[in-house]
PDB file of N, CA and C in Angstrom:
ATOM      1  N   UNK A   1     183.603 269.282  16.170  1.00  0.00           N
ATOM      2  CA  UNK A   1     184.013 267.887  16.210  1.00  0.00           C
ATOM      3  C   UNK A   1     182.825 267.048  16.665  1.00  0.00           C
ATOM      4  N   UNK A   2     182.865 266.088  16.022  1.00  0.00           N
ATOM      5  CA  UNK A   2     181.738 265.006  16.374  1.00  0.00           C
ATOM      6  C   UNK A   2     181.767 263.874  15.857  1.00  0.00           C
ATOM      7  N   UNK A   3     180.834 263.053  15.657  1.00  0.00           N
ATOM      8  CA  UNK A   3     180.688 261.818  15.104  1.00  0.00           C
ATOM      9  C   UNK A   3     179.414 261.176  14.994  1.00  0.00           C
ATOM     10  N   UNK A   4     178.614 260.116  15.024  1.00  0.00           N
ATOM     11  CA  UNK A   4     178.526 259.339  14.916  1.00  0.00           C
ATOM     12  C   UNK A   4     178.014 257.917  16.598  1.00  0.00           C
ATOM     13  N   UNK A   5     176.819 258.224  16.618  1.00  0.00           N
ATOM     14  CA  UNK A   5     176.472 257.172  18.146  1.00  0.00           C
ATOM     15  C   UNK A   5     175.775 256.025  17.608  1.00  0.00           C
ATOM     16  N   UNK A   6     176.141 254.882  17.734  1.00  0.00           N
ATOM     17  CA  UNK A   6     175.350 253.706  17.401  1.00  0.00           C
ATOM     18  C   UNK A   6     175.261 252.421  18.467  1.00  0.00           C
ATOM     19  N   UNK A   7     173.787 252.165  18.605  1.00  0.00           N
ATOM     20  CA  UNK A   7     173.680 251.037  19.168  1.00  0.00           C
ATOM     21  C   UNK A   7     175.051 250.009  18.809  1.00  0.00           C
ATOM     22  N   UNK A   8     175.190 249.225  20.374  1.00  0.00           N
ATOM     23  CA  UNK A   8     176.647 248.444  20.047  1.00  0.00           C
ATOM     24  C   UNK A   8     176.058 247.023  20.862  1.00  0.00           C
ATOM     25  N   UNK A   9     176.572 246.198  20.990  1.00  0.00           N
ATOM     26  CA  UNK A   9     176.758 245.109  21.815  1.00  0.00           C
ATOM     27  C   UNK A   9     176.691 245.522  23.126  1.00  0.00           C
ATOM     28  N   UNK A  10     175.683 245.917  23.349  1.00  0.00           N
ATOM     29  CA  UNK A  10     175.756 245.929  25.464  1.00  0.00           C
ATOM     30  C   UNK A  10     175.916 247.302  25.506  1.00  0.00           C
ATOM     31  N   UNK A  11     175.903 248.196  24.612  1.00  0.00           N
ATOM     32  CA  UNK A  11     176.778 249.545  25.031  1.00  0.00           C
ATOM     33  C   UNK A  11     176.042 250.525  23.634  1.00  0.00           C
ATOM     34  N   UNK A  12     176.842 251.416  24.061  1.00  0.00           N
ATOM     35  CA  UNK A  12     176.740 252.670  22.127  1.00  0.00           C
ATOM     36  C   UNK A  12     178.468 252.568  22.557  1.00  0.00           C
ATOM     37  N   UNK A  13     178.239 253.118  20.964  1.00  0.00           N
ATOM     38  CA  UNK A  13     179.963 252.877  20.453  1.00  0.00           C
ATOM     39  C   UNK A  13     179.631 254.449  19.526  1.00  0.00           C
ATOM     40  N   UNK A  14     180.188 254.883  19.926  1.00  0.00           N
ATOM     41  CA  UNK A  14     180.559 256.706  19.215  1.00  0.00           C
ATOM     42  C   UNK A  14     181.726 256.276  18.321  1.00  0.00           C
ATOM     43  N   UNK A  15     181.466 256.770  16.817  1.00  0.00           N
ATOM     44  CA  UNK A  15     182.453 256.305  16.053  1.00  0.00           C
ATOM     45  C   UNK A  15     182.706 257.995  15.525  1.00  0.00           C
ATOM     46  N   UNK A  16     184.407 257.751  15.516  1.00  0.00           N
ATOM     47  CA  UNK A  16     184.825 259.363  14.825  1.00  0.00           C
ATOM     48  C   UNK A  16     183.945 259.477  13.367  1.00  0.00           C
ATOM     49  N   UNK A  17     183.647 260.554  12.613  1.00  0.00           N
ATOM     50  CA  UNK A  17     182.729 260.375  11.137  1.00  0.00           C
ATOM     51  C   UNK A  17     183.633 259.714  10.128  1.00  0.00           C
ATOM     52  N   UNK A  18     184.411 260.002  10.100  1.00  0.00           N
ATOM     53  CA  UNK A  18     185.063 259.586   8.832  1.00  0.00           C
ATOM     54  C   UNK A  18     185.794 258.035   9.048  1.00  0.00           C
ATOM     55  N   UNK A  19     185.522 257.496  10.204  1.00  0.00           N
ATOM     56  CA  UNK A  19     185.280 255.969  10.854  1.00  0.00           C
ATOM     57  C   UNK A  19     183.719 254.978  10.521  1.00  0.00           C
ATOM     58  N   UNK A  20     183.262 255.793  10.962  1.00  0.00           N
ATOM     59  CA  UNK A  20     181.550 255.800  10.595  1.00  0.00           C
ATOM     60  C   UNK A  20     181.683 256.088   8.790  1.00  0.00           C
ATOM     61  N   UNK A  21     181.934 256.586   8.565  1.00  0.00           N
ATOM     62  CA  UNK A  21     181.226 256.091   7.218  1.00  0.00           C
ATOM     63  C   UNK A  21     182.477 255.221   6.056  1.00  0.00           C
ATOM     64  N   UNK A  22     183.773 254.948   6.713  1.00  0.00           N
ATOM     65  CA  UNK A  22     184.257 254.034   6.103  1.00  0.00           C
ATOM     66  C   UNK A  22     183.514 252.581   6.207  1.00  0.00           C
ATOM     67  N   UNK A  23     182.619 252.331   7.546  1.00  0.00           N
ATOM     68  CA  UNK A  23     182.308 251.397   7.645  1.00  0.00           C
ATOM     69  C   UNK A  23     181.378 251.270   6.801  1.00  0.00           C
ATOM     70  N   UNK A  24     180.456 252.566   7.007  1.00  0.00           N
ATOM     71  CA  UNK A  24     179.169 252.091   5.680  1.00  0.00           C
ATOM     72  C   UNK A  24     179.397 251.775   4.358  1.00  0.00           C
ATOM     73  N   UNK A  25     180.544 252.432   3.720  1.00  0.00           N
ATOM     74  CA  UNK A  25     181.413 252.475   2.435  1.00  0.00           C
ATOM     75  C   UNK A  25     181.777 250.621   2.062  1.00  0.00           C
ATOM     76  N   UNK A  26     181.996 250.154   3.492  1.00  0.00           N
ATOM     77  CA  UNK A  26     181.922 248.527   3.297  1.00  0.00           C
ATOM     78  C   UNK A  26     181.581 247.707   2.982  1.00  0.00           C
ATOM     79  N   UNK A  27     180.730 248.338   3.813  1.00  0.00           N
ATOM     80  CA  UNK A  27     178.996 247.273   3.992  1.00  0.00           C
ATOM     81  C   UNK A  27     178.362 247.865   2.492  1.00  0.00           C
ATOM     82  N   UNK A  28     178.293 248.954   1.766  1.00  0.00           N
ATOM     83  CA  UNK A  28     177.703 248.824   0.672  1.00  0.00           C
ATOM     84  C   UNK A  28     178.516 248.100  -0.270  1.00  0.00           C
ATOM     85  N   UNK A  29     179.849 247.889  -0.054  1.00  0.00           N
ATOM     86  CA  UNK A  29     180.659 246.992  -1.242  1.00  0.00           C
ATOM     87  C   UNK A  29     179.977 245.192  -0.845  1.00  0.00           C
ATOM     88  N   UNK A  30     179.782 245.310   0.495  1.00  0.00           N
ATOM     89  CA  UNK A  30     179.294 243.640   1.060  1.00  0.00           C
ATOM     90  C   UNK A  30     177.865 243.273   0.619  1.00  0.00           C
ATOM     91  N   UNK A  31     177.330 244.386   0.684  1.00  0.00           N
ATOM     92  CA  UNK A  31     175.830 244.243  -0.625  1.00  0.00           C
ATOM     93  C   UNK A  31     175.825 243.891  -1.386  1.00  0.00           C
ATOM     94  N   UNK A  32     176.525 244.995  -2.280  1.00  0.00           N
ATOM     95  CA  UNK A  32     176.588 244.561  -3.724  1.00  0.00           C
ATOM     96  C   UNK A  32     177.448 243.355  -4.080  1.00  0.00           C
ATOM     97  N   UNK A  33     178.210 242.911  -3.516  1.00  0.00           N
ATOM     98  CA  UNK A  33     178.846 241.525  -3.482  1.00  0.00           C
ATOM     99  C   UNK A  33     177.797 240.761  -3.266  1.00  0.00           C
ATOM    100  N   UNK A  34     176.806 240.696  -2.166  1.00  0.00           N
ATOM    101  CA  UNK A  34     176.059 239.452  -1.994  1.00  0.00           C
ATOM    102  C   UNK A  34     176.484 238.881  -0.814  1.00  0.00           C
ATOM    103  N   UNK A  35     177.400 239.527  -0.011  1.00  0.00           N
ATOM    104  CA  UNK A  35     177.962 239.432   1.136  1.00  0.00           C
ATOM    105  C   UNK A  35     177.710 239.489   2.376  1.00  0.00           C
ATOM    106  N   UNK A  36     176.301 240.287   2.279  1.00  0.00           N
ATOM    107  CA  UNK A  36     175.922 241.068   3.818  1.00  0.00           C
ATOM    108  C   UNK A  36     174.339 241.637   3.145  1.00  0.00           C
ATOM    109  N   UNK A  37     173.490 241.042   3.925  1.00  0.00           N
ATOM    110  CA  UNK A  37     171.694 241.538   3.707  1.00  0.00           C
ATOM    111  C   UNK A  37     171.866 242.954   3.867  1.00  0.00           C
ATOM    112  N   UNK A  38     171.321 243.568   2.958  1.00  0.00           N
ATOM    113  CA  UNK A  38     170.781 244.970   2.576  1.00  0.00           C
ATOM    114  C   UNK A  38     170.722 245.337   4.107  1.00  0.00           C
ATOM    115  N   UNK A  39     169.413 245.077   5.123  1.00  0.00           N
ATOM    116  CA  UNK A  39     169.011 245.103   5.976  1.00  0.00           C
ATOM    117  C   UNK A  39     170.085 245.208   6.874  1.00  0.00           C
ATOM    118  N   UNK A  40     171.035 244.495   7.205  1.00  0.00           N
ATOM    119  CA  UNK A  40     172.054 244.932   7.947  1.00  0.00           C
ATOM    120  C   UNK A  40     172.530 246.677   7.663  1.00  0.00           C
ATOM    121  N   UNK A  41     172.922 246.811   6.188  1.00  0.00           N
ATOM    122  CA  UNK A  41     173.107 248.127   6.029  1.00  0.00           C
ATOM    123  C   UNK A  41     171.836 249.489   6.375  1.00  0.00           C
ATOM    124  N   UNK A  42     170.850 249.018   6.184  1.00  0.00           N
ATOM    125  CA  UNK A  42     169.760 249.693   6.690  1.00  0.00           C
ATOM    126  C   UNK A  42     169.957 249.917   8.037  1.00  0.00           C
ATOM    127  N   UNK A  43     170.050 248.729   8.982  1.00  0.00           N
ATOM    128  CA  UNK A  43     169.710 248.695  10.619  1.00  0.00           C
ATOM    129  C   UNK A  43     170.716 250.112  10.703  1.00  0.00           C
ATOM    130  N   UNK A  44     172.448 249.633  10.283  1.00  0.00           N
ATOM    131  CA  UNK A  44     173.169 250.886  10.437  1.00  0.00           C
ATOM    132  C   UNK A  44     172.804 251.949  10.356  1.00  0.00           C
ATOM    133  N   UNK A  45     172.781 252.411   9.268  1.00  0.00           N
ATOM    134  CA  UNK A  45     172.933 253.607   8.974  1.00  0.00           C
ATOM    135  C   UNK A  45     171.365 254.195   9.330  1.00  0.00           C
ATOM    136  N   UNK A  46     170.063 253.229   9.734  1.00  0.00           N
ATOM    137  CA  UNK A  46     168.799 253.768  10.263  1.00  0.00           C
ATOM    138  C   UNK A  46     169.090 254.369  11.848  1.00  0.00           C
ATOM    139  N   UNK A  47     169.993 253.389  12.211  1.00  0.00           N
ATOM    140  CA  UNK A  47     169.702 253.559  14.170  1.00  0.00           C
ATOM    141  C   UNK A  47     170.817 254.554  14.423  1.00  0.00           C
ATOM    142  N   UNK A  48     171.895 255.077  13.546  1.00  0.00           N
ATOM    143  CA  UNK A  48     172.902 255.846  13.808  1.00  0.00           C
ATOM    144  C   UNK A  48     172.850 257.240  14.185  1.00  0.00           C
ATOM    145  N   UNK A  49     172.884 257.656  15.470  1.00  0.00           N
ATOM    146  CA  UNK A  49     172.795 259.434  15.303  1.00  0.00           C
ATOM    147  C   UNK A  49     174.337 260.305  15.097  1.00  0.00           C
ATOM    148  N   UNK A  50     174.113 260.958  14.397  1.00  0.00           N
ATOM    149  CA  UNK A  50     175.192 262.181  14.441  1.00  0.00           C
ATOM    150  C   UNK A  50     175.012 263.247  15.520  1.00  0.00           C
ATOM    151  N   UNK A  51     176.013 263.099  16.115  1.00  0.00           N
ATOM    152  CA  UNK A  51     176.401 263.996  17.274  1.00  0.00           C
ATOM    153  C   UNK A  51     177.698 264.875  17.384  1.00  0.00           C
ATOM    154  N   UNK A  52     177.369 266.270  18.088  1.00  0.00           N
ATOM    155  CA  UNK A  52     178.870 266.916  17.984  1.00  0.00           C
ATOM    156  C   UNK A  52     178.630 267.243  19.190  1.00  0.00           C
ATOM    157  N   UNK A  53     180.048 267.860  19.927  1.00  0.00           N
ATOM    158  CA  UNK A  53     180.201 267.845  21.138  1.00  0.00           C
ATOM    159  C   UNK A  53     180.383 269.547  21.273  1.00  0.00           C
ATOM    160  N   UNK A  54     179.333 269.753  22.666  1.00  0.00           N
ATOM    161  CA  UNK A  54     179.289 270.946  22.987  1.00  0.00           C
ATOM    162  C   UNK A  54     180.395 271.363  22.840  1.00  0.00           C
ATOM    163  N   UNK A  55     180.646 273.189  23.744  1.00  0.00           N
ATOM    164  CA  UNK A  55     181.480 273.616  23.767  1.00  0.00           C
ATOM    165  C   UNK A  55     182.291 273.243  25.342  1.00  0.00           C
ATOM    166  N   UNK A  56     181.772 272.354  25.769  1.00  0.00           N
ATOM    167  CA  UNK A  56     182.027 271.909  27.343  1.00  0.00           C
ATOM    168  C   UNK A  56     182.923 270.443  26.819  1.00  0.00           C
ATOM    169  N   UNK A  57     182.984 270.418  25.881  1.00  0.00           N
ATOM    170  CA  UNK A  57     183.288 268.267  25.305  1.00  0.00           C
ATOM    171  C   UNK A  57     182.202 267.491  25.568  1.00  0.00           C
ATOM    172  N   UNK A  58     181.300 267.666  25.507  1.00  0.00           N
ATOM    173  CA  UNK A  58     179.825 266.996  26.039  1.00  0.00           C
ATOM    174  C   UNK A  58     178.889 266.616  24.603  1.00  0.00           C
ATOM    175  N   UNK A  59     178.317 265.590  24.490  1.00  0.00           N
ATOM    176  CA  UNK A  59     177.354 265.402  23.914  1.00  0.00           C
ATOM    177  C   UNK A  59     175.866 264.501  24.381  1.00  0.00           C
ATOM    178  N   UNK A  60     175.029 264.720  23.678  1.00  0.00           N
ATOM    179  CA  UNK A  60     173.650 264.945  24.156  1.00  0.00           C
ATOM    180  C   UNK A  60     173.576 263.218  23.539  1.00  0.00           C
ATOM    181  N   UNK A  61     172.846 261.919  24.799  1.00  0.00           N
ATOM    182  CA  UNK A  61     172.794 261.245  24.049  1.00  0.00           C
ATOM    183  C   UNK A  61     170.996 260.915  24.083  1.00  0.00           C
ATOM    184  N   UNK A  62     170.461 260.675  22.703  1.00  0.00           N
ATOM    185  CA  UNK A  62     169.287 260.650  22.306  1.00  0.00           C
ATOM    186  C   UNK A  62     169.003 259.813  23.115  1.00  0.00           C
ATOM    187  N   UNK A  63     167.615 259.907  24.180  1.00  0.00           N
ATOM    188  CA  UNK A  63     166.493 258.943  24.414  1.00  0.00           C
ATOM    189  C   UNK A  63     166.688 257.389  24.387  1.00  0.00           C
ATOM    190  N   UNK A  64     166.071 257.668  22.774  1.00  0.00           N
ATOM    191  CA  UNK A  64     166.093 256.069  22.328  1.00  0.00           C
ATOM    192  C   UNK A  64     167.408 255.313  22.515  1.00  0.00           C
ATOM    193  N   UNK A  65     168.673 255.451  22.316  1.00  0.00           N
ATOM    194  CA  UNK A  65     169.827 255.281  22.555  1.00  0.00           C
ATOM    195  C   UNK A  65     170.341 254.875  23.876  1.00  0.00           C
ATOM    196  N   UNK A  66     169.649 255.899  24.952  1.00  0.00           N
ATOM    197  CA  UNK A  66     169.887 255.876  25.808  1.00  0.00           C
ATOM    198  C   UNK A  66     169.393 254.740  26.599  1.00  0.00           C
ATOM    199  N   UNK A  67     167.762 254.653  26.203  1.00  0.00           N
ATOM    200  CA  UNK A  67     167.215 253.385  26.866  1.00  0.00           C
ATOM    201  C   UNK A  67     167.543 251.947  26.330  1.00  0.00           C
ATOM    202  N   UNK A  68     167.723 252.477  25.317  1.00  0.00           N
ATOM    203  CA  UNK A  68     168.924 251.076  24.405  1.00  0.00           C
ATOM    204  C   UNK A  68     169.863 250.382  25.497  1.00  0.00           C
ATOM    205  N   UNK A  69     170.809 250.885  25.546  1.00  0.00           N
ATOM    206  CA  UNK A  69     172.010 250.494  26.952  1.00  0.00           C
ATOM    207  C   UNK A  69     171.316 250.959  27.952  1.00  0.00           C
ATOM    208  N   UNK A  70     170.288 251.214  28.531  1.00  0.00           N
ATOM    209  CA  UNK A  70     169.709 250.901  29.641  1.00  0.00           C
ATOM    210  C   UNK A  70     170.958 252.118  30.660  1.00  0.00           C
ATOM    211  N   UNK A  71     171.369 253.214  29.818  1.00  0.00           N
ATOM    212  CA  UNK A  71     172.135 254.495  30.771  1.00  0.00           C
ATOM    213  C   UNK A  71     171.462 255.390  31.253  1.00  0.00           C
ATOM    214  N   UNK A  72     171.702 255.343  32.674  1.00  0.00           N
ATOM    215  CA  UNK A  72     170.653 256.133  34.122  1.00  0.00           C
ATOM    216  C   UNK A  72     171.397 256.974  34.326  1.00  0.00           C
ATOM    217  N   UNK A  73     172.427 256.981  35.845  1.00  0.00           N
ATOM    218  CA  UNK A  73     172.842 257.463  36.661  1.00  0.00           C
ATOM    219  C   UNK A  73     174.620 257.389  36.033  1.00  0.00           C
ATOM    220  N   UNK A  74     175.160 256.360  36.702  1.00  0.00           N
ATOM    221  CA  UNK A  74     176.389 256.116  36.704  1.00  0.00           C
ATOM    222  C   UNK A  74     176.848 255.100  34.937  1.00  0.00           C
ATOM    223  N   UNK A  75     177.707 256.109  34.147  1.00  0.00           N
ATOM    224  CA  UNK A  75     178.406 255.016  33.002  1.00  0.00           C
ATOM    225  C   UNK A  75     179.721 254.964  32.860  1.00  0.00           C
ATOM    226  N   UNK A  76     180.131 254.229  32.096  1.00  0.00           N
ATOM    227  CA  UNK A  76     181.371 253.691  32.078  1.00  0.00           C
ATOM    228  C   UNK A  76     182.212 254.469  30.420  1.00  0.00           C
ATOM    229  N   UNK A  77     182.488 254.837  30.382  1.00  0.00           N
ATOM    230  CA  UNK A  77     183.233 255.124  28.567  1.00  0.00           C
ATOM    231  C   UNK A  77     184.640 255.395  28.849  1.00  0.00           C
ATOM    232  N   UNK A  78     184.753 254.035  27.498  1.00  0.00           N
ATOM    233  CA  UNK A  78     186.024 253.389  27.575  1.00  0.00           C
ATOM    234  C   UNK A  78     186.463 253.895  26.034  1.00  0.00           C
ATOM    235  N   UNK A  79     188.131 253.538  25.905  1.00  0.00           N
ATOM    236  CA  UNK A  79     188.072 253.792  24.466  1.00  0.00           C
ATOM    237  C   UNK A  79     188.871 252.519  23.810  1.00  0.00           C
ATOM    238  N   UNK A  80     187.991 251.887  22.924  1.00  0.00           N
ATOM    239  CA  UNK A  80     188.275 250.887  22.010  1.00  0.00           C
ATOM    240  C   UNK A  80     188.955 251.273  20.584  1.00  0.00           C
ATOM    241  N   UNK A  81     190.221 250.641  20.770  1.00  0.00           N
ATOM    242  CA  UNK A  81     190.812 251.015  19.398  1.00  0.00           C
ATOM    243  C   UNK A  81     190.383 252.058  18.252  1.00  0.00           C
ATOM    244  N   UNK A  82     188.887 252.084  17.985  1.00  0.00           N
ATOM    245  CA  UNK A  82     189.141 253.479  16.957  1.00  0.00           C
ATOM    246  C   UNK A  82     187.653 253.820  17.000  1.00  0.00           C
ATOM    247  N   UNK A  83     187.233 253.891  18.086  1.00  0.00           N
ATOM    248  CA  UNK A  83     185.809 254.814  18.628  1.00  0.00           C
ATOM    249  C   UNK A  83     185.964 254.577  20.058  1.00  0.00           C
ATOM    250  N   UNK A  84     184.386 254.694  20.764  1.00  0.00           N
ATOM    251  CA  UNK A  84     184.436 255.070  22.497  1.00  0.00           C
ATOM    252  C   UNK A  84     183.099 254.304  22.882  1.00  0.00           C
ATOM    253  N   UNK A  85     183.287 253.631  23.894  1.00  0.00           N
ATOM    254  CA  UNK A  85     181.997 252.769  24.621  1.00  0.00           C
ATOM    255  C   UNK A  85     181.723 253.524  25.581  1.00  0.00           C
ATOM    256  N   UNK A  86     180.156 253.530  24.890  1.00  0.00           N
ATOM    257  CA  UNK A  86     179.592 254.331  26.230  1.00  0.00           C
ATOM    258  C   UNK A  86     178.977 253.114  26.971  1.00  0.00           C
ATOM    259  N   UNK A  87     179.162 252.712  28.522  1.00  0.00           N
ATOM    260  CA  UNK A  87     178.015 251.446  28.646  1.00  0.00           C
ATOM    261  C   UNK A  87     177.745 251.983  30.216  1.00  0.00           C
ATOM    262  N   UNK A  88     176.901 251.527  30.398  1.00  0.00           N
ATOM    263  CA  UNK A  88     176.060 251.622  31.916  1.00  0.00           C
ATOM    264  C   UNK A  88     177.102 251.212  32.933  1.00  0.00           C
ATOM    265  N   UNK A  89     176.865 251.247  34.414  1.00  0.00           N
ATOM    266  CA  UNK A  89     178.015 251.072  34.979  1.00  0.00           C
ATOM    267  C   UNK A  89     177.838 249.674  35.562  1.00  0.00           C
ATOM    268  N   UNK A  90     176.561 249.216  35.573  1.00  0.00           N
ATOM    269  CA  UNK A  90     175.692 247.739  35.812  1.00  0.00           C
ATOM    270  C   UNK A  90     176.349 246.932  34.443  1.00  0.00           C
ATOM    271  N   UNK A  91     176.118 247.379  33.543  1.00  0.00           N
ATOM    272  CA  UNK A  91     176.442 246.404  32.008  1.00  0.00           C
ATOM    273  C   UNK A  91     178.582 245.986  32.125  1.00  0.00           C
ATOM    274  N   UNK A  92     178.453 247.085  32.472  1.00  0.00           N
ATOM    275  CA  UNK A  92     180.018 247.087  32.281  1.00  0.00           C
ATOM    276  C   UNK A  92     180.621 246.236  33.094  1.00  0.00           C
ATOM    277  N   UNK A  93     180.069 246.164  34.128  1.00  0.00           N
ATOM    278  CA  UNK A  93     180.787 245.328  35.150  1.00  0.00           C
ATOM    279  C   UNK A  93     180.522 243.892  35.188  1.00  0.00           C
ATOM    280  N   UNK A  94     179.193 243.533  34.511  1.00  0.00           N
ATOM    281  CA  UNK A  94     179.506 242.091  33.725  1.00  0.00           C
ATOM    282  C   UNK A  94     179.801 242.359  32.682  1.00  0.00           C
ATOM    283  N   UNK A  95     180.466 243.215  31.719  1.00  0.00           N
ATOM    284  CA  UNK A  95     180.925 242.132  30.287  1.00  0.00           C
ATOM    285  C   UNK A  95     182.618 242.062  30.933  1.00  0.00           C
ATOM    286  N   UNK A  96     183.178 243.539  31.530  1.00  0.00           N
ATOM    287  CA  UNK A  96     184.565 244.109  31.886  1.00  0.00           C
ATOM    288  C   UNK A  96     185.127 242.153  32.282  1.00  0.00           C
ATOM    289  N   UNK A  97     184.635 241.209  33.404  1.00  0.00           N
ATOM    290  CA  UNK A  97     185.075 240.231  33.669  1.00  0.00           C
ATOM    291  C   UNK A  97     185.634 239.125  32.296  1.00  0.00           C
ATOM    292  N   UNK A  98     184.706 239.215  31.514  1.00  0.00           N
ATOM    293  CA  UNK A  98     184.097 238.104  30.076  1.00  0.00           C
ATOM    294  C   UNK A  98     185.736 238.894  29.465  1.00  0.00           C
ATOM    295  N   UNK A  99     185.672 240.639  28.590  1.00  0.00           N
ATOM    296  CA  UNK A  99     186.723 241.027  28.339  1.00  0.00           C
ATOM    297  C   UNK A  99     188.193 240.612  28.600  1.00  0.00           C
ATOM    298  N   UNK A 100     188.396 240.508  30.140  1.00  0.00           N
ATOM    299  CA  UNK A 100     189.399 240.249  30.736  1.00  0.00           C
ATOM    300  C   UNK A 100     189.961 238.743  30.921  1.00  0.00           C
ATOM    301  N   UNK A 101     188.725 238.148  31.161  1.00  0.00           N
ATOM    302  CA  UNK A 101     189.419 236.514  30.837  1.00  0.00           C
ATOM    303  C   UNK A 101     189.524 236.548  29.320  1.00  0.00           C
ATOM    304  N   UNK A 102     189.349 236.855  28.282  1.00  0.00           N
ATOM    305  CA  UNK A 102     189.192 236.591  27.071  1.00  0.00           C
ATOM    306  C   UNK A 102     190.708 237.331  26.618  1.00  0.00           C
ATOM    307  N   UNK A 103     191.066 238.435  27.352  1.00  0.00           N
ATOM    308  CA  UNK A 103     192.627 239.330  27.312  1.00  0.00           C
ATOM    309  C   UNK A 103     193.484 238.237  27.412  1.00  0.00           C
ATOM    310  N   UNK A 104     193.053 237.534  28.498  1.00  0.00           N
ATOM    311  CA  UNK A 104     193.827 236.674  29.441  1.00  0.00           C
ATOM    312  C   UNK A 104     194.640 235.434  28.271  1.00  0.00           C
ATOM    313  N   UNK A 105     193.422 234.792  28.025  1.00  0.00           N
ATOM    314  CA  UNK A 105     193.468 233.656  27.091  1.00  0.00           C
ATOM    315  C   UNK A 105     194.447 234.068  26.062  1.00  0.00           C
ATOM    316  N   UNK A 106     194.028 235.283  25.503  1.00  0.00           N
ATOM    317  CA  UNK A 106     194.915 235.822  24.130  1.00  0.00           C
ATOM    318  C   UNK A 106     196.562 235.984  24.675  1.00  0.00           C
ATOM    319  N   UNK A 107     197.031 236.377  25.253  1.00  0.00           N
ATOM    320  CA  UNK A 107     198.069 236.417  25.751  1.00  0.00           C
ATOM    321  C   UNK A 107     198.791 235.325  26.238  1.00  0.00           C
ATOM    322  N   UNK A 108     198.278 234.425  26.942  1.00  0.00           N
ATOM    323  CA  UNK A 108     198.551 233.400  27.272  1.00  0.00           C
ATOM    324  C   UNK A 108     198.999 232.566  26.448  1.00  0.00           C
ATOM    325  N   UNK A 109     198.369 232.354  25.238  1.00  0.00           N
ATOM    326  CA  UNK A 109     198.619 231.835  24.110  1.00  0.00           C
ATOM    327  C   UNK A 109     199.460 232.402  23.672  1.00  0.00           C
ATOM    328  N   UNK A 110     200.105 233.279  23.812  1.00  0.00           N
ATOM    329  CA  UNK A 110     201.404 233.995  22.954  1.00  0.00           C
ATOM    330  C   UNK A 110     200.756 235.132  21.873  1.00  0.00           C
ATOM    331  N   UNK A 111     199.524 235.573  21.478  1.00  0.00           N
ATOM    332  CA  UNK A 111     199.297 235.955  20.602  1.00  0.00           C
ATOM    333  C   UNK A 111     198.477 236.787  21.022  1.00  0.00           C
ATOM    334  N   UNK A 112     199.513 238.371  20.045  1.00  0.00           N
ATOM    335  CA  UNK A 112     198.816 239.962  20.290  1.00  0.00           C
ATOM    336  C   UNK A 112     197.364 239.902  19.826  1.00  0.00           C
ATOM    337  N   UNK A 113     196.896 240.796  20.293  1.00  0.00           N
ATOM    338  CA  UNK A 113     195.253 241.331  19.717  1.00  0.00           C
ATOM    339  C   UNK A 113     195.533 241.830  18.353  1.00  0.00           C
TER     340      UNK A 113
END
């Protein structure tokens, strides 16, 4: 079992494979539409590693990736609707506030995610 680690917004976002490449399956229909710069599909599918998880549930996260989200010591992995945030435990604790008023608002308003 494995997937799929990609630079995310503040974080890596581990996408299950067959998640991961519906998305790319997209983005090449948003190309060829004229929808979405080539280059976007490049950045993807260039910065993406495939990863499987030891026999412990563990996976190895690459270097570059790693210094990407700026992950040391202590991280945070959460699970977002249909993959997993990996984020630092410094990063997390400013966006986690931004998240939560933004929960807040949505609800408030009457209206599900």
């Amino acid at each position: 079992m494995g997937g799929y680690l990609t630079p995310h917004a503040g974080c890596l976002a581990l996408f299950p494979t067959d998640v991961f490449e519906e998305m790319l399956s997209h983005m090449r229909e948003q190309v060829r539409a004229g929808e979405l710069e080539r280059a976007a599909l490049v950045g993807a599918s260039t910065s993406a590693e495939e990863v499987e998880l030891d026999a412990q549930g563990r996976i190895v996260l690459p270097p570059r990736l790693r210094s990407f989200a700026a992950l040391e010591n202590e991280v945070v992995v959460t699970g977002v609707y249909d993959h997993v945030e990996i984020w630092s435990a410094a990063s997390w604790q400013l966006a986690s506030d931004s998240f939560t008023d933004s929960a807040v608002t949505v609800f408030a308003n009457g209206r599900g995610v």
